[in-house]
Protein backbone atom coordinates (compact mmCIF):
# COMPACT_ATOMS: atom_id res chain seq x y z
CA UNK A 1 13.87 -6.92 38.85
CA UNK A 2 12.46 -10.11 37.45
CA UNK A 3 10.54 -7.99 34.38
CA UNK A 4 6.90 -9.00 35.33
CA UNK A 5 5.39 -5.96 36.89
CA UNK A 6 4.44 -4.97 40.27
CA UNK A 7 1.16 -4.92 41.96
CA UNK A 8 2.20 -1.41 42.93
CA UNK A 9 2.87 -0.26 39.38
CA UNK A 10 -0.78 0.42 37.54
CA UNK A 11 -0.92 -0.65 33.82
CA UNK A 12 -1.08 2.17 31.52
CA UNK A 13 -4.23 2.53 29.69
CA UNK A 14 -4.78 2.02 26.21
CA UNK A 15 -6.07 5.24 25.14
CA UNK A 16 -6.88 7.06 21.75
CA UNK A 17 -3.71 7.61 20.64
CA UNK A 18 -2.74 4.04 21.42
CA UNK A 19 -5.58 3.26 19.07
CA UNK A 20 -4.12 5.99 16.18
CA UNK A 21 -0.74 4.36 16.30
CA UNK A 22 -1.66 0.97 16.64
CA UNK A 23 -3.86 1.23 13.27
CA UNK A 24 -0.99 3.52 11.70
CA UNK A 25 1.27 0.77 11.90
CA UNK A 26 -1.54 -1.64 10.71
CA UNK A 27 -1.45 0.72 7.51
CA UNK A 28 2.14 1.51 7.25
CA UNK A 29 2.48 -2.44 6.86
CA UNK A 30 -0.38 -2.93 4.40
CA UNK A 31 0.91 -0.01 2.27
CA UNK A 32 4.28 -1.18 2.29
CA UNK A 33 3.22 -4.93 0.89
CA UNK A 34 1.23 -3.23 -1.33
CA UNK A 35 3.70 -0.99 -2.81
CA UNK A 36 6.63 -3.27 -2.81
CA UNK A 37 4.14 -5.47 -5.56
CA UNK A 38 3.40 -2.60 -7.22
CA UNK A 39 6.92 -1.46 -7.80
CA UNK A 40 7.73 -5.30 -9.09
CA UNK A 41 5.30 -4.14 -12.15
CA UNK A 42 5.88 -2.02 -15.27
CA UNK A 43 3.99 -0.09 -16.81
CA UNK A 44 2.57 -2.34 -19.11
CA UNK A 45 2.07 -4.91 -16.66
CA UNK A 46 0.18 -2.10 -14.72
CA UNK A 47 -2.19 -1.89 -17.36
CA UNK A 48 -3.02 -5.47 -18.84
CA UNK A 49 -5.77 -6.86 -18.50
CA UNK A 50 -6.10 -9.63 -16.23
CA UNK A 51 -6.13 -8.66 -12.16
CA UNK A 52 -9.72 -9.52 -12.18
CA UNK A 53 -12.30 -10.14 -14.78
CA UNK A 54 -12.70 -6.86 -15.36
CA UNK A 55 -9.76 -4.55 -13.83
CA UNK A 56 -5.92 -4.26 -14.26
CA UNK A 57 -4.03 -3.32 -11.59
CA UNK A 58 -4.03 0.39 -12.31
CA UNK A 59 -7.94 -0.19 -12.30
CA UNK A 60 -7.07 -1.08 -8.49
CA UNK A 61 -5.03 1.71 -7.79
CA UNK A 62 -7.43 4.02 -8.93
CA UNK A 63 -10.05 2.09 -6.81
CA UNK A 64 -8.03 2.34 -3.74
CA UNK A 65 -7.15 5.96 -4.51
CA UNK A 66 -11.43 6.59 -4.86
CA UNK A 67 -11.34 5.30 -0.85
CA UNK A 68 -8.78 6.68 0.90
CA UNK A 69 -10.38 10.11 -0.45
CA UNK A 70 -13.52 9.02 0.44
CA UNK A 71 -12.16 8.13 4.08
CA UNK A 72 -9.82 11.67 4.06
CA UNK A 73 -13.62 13.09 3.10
CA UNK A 74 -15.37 11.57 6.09
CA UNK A 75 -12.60 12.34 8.50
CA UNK A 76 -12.57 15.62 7.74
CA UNK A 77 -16.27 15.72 8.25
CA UNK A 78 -15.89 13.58 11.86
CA UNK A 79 -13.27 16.41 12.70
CA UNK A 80 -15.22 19.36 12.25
CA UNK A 81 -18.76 17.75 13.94
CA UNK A 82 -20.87 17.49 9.96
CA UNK A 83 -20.64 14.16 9.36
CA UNK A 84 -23.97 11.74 10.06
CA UNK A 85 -24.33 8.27 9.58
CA UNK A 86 -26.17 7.06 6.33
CA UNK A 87 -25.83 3.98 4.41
CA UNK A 88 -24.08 4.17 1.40
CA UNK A 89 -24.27 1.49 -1.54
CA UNK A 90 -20.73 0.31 -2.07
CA UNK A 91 -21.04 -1.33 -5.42
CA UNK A 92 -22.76 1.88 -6.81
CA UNK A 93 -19.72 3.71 -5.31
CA UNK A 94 -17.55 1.28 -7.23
CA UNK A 95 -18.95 1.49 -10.45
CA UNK A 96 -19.03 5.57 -10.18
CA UNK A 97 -15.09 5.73 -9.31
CA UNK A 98 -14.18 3.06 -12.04
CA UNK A 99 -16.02 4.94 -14.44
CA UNK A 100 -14.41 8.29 -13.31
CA UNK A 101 -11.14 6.85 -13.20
CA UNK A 102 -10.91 4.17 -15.98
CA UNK A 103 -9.70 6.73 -19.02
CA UNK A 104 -6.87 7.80 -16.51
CA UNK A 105 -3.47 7.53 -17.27
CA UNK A 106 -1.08 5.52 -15.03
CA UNK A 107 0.59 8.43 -14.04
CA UNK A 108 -2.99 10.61 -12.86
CA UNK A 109 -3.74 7.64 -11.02
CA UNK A 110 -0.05 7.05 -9.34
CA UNK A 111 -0.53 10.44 -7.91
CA UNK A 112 -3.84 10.45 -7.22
CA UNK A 113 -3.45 7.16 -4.99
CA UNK A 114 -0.31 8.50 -3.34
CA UNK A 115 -2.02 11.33 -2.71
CA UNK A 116 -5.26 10.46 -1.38
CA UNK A 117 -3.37 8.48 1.15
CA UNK A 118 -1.19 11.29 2.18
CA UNK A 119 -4.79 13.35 2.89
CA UNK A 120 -6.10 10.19 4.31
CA UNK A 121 -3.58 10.26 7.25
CA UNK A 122 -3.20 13.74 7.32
CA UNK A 123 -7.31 13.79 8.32
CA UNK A 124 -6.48 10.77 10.97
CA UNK A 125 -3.66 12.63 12.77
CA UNK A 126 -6.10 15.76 13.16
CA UNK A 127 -8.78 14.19 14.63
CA UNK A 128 -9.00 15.23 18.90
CA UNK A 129 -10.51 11.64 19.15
CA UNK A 130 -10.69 7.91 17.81
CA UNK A 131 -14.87 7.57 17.59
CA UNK A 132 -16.10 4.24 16.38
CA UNK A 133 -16.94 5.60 12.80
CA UNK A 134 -13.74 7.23 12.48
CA UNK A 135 -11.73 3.98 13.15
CA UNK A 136 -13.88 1.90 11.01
CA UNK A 137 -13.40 4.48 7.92
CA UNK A 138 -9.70 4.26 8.72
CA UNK A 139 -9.45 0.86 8.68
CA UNK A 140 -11.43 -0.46 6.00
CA UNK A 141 -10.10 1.96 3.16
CA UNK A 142 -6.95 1.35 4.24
CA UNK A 143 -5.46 -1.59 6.00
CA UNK A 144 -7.86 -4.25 5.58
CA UNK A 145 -8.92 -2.63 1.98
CA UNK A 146 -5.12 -3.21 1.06
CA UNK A 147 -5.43 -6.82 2.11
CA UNK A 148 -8.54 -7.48 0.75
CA UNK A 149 -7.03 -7.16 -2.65
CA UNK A 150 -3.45 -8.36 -2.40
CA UNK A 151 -4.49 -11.86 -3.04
CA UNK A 152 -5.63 -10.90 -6.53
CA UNK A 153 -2.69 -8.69 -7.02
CA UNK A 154 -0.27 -11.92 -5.62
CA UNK A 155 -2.00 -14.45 -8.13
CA UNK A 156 -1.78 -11.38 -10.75
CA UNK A 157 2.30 -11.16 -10.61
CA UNK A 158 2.58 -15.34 -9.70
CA UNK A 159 0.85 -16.00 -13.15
CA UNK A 160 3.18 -12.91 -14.90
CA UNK A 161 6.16 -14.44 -13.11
């Protein structure tokens, strides 16, 4: 056999769980870039000043934490058949789980970000079925919410060499 397929041989379908794995590895790489940075810090590093204008990197993790619960939250809700549709106002959002989370210490919010993850894919590998929302919720509070802030948190341990 030459190792191109043959017309006789029908292409297997890319189906839900093709979708579920596919976007599990798209998080199992983001979380692993993310975490090897964060492991580079200690725990004064993890708390300076200086990610952003206004956060330090356990500001971050907190933030991140706040999402994946939010996503394990609406997952659930796809799952069981309560969850509707309604616009929600992300920078309120923001401001609500930085104040909840600011007076925090680093270790509440090192468990409370591995954890919400943990319940995050826990809620992804119960749903029957991939739906549209369900995928987007997956994705953007995890993979490409990971690597929409690793740029700051790259410049943030460049400049602390």
């Amino acid at each position: 056999m030459d190792g191109r397929r043959s017309s006789s041989c029908p292409r297997k379908s890319r189906g839900p769980v093709d979708r579920r794995e596919e976007l599990l590895r798209e998080d199992d790489r983001a979380w692993q870039v993310f975490m090897d940075i964060l492991e580079r810090l200690g725990p004064d590093q993890l708390t300076a000043p200086g990610l952003t204008e206004d956060w330090t990197v356990k500001d971050l993790m907190a933030h991140m934490a706040c999402w994946m619960a939010q996503a394990a939250h609406v997952l659930e809700r796809i799952r069981l058949g309560t969850w509707e549709k309604t616009p929600i106002d992300v920078d309120a959002m923001n401001r609500a789980f930085y104040q909840a989370c600011k007076d925090l210490d680093l270790v509440a919010v090192k468990s409370g970000l591995q954890s919400s993850r943990v319940r995050m894919l826990q809620e992804w590998y119960e749903l029957p079925q991939i739906t549209p929302d369900a995928d987007e919720w997956f994705r953007e509070s995890g993979p490409e919410h990971i690597g929409e802030h690793l740029p700051d948190l790259e410049r943030f341990v460049r400049d602390r060499g």
